[in-house]
C-alpha atoms as a PDB file:
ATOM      1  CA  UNK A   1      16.567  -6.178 -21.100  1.00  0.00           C
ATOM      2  CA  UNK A   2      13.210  -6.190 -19.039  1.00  0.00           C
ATOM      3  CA  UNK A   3      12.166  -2.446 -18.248  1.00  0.00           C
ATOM      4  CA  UNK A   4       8.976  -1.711 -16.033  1.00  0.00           C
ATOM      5  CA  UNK A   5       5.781   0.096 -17.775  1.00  0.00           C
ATOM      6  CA  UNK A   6       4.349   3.216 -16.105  1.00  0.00           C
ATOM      7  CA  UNK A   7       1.665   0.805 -14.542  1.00  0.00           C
ATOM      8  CA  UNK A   8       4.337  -1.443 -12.864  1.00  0.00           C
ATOM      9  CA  UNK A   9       6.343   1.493 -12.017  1.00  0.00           C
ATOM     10  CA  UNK A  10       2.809   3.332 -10.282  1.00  0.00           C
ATOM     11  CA  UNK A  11       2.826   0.131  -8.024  1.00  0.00           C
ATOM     12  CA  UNK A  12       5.995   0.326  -6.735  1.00  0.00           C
ATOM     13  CA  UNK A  13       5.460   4.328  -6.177  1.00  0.00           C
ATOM     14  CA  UNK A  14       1.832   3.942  -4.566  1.00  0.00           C
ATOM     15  CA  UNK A  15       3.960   1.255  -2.115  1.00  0.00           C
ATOM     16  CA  UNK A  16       6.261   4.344  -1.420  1.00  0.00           C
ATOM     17  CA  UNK A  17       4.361   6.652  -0.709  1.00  0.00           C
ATOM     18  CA  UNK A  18       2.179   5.285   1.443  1.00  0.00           C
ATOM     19  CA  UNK A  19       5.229   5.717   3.531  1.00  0.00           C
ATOM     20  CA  UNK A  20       5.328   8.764   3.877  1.00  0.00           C
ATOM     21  CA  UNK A  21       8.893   9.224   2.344  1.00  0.00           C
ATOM     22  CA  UNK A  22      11.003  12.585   1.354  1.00  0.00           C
ATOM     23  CA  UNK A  23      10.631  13.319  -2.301  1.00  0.00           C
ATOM     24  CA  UNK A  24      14.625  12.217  -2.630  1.00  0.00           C
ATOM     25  CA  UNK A  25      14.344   9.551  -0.873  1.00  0.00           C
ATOM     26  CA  UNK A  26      11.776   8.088  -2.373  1.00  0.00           C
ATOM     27  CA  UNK A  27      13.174   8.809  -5.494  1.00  0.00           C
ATOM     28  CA  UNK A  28      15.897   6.970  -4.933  1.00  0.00           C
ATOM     29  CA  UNK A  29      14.376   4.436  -3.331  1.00  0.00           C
ATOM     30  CA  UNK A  30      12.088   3.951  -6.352  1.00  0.00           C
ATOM     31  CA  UNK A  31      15.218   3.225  -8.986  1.00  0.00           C
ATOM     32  CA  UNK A  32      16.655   0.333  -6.731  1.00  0.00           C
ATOM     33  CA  UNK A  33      13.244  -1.563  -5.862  1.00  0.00           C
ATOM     34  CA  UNK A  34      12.410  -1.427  -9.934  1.00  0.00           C
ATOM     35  CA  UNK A  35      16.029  -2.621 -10.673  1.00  0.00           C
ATOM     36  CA  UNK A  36      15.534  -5.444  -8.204  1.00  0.00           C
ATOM     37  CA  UNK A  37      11.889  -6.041 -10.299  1.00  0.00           C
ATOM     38  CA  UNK A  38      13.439  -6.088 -13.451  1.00  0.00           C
ATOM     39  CA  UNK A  39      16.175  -8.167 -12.001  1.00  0.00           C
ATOM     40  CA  UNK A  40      13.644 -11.338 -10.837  1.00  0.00           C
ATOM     41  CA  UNK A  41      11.780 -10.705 -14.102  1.00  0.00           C
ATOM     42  CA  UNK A  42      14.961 -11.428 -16.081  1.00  0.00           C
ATOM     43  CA  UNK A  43      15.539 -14.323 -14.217  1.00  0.00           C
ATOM     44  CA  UNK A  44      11.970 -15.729 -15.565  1.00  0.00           C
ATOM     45  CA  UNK A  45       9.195 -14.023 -12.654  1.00  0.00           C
ATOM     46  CA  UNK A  46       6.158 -12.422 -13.401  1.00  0.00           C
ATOM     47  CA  UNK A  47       5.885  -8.854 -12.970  1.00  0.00           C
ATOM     48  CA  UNK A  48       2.890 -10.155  -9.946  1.00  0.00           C
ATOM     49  CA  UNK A  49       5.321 -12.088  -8.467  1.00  0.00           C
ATOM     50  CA  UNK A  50       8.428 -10.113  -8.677  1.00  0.00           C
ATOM     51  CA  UNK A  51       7.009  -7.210  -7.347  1.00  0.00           C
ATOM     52  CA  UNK A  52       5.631  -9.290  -4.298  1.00  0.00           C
ATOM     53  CA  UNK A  53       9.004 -10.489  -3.520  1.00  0.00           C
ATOM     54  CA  UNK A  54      10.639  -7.482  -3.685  1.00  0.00           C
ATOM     55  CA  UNK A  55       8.467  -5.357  -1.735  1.00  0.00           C
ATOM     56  CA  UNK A  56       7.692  -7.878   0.974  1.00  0.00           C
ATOM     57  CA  UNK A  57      11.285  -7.588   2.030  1.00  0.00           C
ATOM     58  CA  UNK A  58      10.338  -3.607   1.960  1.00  0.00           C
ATOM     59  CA  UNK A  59       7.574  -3.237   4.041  1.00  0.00           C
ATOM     60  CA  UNK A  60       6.220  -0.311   5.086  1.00  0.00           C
ATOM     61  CA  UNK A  61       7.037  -0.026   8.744  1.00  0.00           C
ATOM     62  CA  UNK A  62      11.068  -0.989   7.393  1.00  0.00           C
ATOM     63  CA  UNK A  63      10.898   2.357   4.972  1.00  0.00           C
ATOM     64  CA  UNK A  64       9.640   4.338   7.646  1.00  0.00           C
ATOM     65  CA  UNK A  65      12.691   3.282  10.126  1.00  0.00           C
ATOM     66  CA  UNK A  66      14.911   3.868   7.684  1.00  0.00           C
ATOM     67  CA  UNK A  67      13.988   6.968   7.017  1.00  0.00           C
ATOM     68  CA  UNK A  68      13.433   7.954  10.437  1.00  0.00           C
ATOM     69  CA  UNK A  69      17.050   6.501  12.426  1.00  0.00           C
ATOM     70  CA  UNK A  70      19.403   7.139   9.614  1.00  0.00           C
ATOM     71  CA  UNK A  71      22.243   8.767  11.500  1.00  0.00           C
ATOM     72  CA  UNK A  72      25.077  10.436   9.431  1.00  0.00           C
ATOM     73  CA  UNK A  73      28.518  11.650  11.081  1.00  0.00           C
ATOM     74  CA  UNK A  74      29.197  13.324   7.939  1.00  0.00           C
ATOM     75  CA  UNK A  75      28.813  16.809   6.615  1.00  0.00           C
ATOM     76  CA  UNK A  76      25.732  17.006   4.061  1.00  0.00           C
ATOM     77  CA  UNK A  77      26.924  16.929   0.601  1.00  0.00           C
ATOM     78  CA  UNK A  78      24.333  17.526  -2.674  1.00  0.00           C
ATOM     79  CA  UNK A  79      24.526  13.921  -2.728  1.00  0.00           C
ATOM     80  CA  UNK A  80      23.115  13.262   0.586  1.00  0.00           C
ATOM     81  CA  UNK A  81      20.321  10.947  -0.292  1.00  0.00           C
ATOM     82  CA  UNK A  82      21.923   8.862  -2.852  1.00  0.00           C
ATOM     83  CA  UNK A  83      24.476   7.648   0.036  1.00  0.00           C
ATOM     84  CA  UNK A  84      22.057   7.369   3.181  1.00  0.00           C
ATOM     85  CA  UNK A  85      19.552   5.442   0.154  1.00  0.00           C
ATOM     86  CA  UNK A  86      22.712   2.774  -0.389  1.00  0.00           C
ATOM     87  CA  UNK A  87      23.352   2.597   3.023  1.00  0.00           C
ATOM     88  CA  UNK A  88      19.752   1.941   3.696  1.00  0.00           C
ATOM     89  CA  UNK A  89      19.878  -0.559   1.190  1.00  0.00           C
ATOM     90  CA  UNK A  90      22.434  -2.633   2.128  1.00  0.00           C
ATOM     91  CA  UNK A  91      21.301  -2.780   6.122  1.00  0.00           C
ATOM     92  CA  UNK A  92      18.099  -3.453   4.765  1.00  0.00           C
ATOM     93  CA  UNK A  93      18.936  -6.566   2.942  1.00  0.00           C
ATOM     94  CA  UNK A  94      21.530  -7.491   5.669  1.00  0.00           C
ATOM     95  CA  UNK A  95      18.715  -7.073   8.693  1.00  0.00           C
ATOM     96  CA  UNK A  96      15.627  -6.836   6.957  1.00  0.00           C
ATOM     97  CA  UNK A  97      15.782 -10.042   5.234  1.00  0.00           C
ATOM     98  CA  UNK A  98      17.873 -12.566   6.588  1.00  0.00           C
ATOM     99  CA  UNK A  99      16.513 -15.583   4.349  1.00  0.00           C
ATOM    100  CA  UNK A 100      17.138 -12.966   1.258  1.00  0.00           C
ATOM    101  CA  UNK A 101      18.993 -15.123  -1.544  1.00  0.00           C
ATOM    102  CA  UNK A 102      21.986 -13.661  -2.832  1.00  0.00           C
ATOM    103  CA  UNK A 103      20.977 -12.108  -5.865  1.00  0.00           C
ATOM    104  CA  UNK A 104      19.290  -8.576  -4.265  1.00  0.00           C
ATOM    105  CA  UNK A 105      22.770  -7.940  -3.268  1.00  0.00           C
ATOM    106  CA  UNK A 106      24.240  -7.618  -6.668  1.00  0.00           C
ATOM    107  CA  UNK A 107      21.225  -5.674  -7.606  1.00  0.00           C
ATOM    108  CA  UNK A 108      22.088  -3.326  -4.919  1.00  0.00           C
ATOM    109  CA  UNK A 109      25.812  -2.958  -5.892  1.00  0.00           C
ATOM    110  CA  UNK A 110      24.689  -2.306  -9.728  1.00  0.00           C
ATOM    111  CA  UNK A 111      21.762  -0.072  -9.254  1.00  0.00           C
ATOM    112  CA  UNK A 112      23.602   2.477  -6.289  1.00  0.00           C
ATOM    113  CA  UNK A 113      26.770   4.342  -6.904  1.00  0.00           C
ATOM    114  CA  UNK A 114      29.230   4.090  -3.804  1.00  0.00           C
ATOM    115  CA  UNK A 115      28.168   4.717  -0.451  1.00  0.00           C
ATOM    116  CA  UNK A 116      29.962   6.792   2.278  1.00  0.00           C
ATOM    117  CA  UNK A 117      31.813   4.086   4.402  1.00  0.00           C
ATOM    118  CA  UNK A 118      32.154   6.871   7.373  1.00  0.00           C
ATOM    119  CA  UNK A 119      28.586   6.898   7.390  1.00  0.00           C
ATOM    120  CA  UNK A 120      26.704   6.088  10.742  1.00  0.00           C
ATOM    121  CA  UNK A 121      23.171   4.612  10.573  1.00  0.00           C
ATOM    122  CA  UNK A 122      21.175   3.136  13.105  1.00  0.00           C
ATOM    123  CA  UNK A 123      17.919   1.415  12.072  1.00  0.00           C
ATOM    124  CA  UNK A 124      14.740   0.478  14.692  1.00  0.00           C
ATOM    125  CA  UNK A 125      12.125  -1.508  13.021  1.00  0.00           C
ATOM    126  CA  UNK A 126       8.989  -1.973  14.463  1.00  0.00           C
ATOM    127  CA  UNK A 127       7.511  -5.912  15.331  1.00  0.00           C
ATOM    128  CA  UNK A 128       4.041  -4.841  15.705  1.00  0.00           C
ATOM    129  CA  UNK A 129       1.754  -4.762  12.567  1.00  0.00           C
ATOM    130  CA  UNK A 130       0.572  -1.533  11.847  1.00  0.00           C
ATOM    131  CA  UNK A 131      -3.051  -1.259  10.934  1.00  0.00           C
ATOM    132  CA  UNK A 132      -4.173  -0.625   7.262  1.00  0.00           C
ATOM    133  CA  UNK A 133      -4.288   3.022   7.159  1.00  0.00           C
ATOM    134  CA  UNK A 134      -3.337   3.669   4.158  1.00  0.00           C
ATOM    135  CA  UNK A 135      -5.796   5.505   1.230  1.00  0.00           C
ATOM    136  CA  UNK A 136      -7.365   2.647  -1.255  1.00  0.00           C
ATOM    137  CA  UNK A 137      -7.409   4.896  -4.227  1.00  0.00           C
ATOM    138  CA  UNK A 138      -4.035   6.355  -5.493  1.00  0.00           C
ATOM    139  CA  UNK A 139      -2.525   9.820  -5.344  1.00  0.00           C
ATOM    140  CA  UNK A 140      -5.525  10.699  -2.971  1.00  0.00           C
ATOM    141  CA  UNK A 141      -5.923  11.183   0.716  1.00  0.00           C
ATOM    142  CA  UNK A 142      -8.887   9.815   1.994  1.00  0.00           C
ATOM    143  CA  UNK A 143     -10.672  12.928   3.508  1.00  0.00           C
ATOM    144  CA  UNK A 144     -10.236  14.407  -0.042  1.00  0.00           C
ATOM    145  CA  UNK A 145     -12.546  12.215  -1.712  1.00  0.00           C
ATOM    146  CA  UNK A 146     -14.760  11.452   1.440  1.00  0.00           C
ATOM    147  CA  UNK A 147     -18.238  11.208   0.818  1.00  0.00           C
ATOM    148  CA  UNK A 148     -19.826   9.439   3.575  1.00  0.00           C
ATOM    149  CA  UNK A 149     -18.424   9.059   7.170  1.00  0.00           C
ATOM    150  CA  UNK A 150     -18.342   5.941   9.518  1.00  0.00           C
ATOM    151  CA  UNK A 151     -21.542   5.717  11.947  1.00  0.00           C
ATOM    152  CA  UNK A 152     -24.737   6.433  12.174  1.00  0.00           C
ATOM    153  CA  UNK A 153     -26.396   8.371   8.497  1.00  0.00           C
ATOM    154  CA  UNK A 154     -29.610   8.133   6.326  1.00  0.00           C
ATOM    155  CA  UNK A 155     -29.394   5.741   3.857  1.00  0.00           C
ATOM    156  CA  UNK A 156     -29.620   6.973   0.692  1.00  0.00           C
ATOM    157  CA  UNK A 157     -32.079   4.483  -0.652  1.00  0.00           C
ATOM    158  CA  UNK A 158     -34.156   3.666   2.437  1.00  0.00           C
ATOM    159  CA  UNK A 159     -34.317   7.150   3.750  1.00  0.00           C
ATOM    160  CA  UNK A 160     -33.865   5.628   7.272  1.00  0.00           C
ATOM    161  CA  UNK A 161     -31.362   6.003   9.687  1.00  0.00           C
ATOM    162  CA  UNK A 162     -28.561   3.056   9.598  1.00  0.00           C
ATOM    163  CA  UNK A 163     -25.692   2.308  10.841  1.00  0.00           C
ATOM    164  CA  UNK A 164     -22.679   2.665   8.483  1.00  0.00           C
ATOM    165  CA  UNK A 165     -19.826   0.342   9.098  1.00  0.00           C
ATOM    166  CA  UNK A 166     -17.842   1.834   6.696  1.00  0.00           C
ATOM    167  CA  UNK A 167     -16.722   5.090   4.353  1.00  0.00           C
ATOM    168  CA  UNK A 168     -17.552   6.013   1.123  1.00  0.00           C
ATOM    169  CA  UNK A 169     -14.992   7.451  -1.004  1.00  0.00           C
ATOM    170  CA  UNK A 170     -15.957   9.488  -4.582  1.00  0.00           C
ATOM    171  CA  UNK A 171     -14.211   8.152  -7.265  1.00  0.00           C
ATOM    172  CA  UNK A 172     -14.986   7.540 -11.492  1.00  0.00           C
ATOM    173  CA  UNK A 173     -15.967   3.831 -12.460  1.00  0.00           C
ATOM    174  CA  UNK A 174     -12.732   2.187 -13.299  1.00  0.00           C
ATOM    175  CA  UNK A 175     -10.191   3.786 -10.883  1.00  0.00           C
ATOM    176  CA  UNK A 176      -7.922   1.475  -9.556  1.00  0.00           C
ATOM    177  CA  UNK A 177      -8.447   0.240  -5.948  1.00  0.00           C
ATOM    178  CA  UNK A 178      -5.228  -0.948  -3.973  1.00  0.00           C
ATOM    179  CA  UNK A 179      -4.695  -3.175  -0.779  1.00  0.00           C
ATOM    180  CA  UNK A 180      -4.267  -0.975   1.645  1.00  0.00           C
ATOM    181  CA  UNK A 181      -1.907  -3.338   3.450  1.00  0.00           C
ATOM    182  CA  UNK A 182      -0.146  -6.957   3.039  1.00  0.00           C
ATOM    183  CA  UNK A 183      -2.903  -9.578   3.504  1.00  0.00           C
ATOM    184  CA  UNK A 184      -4.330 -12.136   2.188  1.00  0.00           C
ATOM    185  CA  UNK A 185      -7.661 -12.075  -0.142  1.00  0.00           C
ATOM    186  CA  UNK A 186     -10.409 -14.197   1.248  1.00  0.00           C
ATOM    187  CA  UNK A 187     -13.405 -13.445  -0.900  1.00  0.00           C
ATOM    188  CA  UNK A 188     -13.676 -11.930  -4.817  1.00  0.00           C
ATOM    189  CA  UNK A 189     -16.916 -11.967  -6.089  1.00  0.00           C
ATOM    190  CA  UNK A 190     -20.285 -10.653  -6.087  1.00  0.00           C
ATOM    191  CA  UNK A 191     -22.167 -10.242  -2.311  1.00  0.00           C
ATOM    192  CA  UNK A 192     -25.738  -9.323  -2.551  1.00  0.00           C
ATOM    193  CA  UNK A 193     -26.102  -5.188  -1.464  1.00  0.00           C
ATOM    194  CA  UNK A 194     -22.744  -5.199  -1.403  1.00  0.00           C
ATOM    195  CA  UNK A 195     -22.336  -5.899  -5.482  1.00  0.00           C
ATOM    196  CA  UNK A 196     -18.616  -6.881  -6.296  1.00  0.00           C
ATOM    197  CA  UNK A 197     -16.749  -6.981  -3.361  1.00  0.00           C
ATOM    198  CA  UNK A 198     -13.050  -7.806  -2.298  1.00  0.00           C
ATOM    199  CA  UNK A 199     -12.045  -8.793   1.245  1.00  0.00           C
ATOM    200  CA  UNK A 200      -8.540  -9.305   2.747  1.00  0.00           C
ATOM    201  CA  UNK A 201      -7.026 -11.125   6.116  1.00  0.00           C
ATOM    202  CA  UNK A 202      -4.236  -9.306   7.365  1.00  0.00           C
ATOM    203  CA  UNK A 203      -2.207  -9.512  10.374  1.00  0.00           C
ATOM    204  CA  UNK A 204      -3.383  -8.852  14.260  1.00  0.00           C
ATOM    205  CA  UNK A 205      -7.125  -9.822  13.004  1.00  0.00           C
ATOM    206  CA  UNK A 206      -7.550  -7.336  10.920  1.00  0.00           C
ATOM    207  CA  UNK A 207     -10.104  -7.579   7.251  1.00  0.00           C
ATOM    208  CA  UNK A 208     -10.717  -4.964   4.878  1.00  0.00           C
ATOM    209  CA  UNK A 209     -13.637  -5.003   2.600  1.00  0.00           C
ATOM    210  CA  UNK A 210     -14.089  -2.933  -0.774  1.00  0.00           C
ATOM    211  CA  UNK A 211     -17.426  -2.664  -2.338  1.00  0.00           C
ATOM    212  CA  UNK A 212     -19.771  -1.933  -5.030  1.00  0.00           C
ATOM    213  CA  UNK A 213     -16.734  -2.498  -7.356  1.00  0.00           C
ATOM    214  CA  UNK A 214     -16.778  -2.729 -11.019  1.00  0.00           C
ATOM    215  CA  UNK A 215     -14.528  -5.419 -10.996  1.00  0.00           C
ATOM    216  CA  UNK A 216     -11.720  -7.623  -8.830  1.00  0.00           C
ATOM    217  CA  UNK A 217      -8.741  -8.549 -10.726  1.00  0.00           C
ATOM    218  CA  UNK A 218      -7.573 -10.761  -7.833  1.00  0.00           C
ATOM    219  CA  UNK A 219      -8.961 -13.872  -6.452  1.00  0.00           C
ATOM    220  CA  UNK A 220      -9.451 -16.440  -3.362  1.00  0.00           C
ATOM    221  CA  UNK A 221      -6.089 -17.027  -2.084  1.00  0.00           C
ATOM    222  CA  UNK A 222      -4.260 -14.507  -3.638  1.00  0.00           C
ATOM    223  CA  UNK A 223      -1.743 -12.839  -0.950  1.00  0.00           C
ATOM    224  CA  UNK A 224      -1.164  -8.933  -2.212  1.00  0.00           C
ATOM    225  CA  UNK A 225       0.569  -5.999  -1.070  1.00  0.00           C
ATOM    226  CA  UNK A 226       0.105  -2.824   0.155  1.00  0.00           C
ATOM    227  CA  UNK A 227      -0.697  -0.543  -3.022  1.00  0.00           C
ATOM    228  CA  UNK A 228      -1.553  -3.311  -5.216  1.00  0.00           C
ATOM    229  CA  UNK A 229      -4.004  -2.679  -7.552  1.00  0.00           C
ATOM    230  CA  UNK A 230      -7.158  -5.282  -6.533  1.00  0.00           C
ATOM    231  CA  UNK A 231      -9.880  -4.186  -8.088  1.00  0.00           C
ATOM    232  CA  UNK A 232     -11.682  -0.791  -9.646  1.00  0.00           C
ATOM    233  CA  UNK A 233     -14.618   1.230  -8.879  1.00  0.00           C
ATOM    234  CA  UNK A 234     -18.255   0.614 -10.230  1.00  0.00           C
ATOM    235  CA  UNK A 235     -21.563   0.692  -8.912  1.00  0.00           C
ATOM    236  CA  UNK A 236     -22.399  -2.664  -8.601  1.00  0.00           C
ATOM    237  CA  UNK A 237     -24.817  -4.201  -5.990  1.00  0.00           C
ATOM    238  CA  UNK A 238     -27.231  -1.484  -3.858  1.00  0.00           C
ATOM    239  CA  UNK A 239     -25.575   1.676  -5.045  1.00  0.00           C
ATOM    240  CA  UNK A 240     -26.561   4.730  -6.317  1.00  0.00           C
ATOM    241  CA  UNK A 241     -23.630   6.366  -7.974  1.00  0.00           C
ATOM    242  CA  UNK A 242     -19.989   5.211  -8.571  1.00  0.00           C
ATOM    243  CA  UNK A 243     -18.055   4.923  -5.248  1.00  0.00           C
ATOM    244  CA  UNK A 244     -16.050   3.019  -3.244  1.00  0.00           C
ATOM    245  CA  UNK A 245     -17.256   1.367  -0.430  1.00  0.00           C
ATOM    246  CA  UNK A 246     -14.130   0.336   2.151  1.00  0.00           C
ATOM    247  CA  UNK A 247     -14.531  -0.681   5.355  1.00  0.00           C
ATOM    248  CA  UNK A 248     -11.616  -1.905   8.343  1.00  0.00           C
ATOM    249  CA  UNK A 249     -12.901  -4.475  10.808  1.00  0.00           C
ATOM    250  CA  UNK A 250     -10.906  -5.536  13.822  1.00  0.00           C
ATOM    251  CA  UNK A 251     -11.497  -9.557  15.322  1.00  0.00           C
ATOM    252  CA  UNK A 252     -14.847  -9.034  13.178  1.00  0.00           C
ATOM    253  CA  UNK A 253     -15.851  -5.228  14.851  1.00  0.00           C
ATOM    254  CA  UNK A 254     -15.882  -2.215  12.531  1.00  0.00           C
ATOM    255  CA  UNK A 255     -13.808   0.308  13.373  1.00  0.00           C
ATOM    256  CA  UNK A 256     -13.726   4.167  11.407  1.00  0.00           C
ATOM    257  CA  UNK A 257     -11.170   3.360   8.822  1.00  0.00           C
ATOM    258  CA  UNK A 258     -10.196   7.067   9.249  1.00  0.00           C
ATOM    259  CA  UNK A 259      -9.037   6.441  12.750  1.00  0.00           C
ATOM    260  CA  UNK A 260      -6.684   4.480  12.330  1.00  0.00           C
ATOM    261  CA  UNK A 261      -4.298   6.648  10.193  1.00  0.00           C
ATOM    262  CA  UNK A 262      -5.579  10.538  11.403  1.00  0.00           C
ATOM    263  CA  UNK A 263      -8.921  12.483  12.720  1.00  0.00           C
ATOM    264  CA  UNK A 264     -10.287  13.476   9.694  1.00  0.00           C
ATOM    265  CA  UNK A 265     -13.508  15.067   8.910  1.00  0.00           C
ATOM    266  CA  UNK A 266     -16.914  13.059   8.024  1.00  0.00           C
ATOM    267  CA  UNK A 267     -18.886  13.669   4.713  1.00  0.00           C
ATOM    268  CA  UNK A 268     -22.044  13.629   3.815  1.00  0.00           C
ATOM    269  CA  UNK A 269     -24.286  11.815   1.711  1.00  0.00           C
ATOM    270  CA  UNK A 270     -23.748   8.691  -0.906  1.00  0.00           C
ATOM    271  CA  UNK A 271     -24.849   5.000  -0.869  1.00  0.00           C
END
């Protein structure tokens, strides 16, 4: 019998909460989608590809309406979440994924208990993609860590005043970056000033870029998921101290990455 590591199992959480999930809820949420991982496994995937699978059928914008347009006609009972979870389950693999094979179903039937059949749920799912917002490094917000803001700074090296299309984010060599949505990657390798550097297509024209890494453990062609680990922090290229470079660009404009999720406040210095 196949049973995730903490690693795997930190994947599957970082894809959670970026979420934004109750603690029960994602608790519960958290047994079923590593049951359906262990599941594919069995039945001869990867643990790469496994967890892709399951969590593409999980995106981020589904957890969110779940959580959000559950509707119970029931009294609350201590078992509250473990019921609306199931429910959530089973519309999610009855809506959510319509070309989902057959086999996610029995995973849901062995990994919930029974669900409350008076139970009334109502789930609206968003179309539009929903820009990567989401923090690179795990367990972290961004404004937490922030170092340098987006726009206009003295560069640490040239002592002149530059334009920075990005944020820098203080972190020790080695931390795991993540995708900080689904895409696909479209450069792994070194880039001049930039040192190592990782860059992913997603939807609606949007790239991300991650830089001065220590190393990428994905490659050309690769398609990830959000809170997949991609790479980890270094000081490679035209950097002065171990940090993460990230940057958003929209149809090949930076934009603040900040802005995208919440106003945060701007740092100060770093290269």
């Amino acid at each position: 019998m196949i049973i995730l590591n903490k690693e795997q199992v930190a994947t599957v959480q970082a894809h959670l909460a970026s979420a934004g999930l109750s603690e029960s809820l994602s608790a519960e949420l958290l047994d079923h989608l590593c049951c359906a991982i262990e599941a594919r496994m069995e039945e001869g995937a990867d643990f790469p590809t496994a967890v892709h699978t399951t969590l593409k059928s999980w995106p981020i914008r589904h957890l969110r309406g779940i959580q959000k347009n559950i509707r119970f006609t029931t009294k609350i009972k201590p078992m509250i979440f473990r019921f609306t979870t199931a429910a959530a389950l089973l519309a999610g693999i009855v809506f959510m994924s319509p070309g989902f094979s057959p086999s996610p179903v029995a995973e849901v039937t062995t990994c919930t208990s029974h669900y409350n059949e008076e139970m009334l749920y109502s789930l609206t799912l968003p179309e539009k993609f929903e820009p990567p917002s989401a923090s690179p490094i795990a367990g972290v917000e961004m404004e937490d860590i922030l170092s340098c803001g987006y726009g206009m700074r003295t560069h640490p090296i040239f002592k002149v005043r530059k334009f920075h299309r990005g944020i820098d984010l203080k972190a020790k060599s080695g931390t795991p970056v993540l995708a900080t949505a689904d895409g696909k990657v479209i450069f792994a390798g070194s880039d001049g000033k930039y040192g190592i550097t990782v860059r992913i297509l997603h939807e609606d024209g949007y790239i991300t870029v991650f830089a001065h890494l220590s190393e990428h453990i994905v490659d050309r062609g690769d398609h990830v998921i959000l809170g997949e680990k991609i790479a980890a922090v270094g000081s490679t290229g035209m950097s002065t101290a171990p940090h993460l470079h990230y940057e958003v660009l929209k149809d090949d404009k930076p934009v603040d990455p900040l802005a995208l999720g919440r106003a945060l406040p701007a740092g100060a210095t770093e290269g």
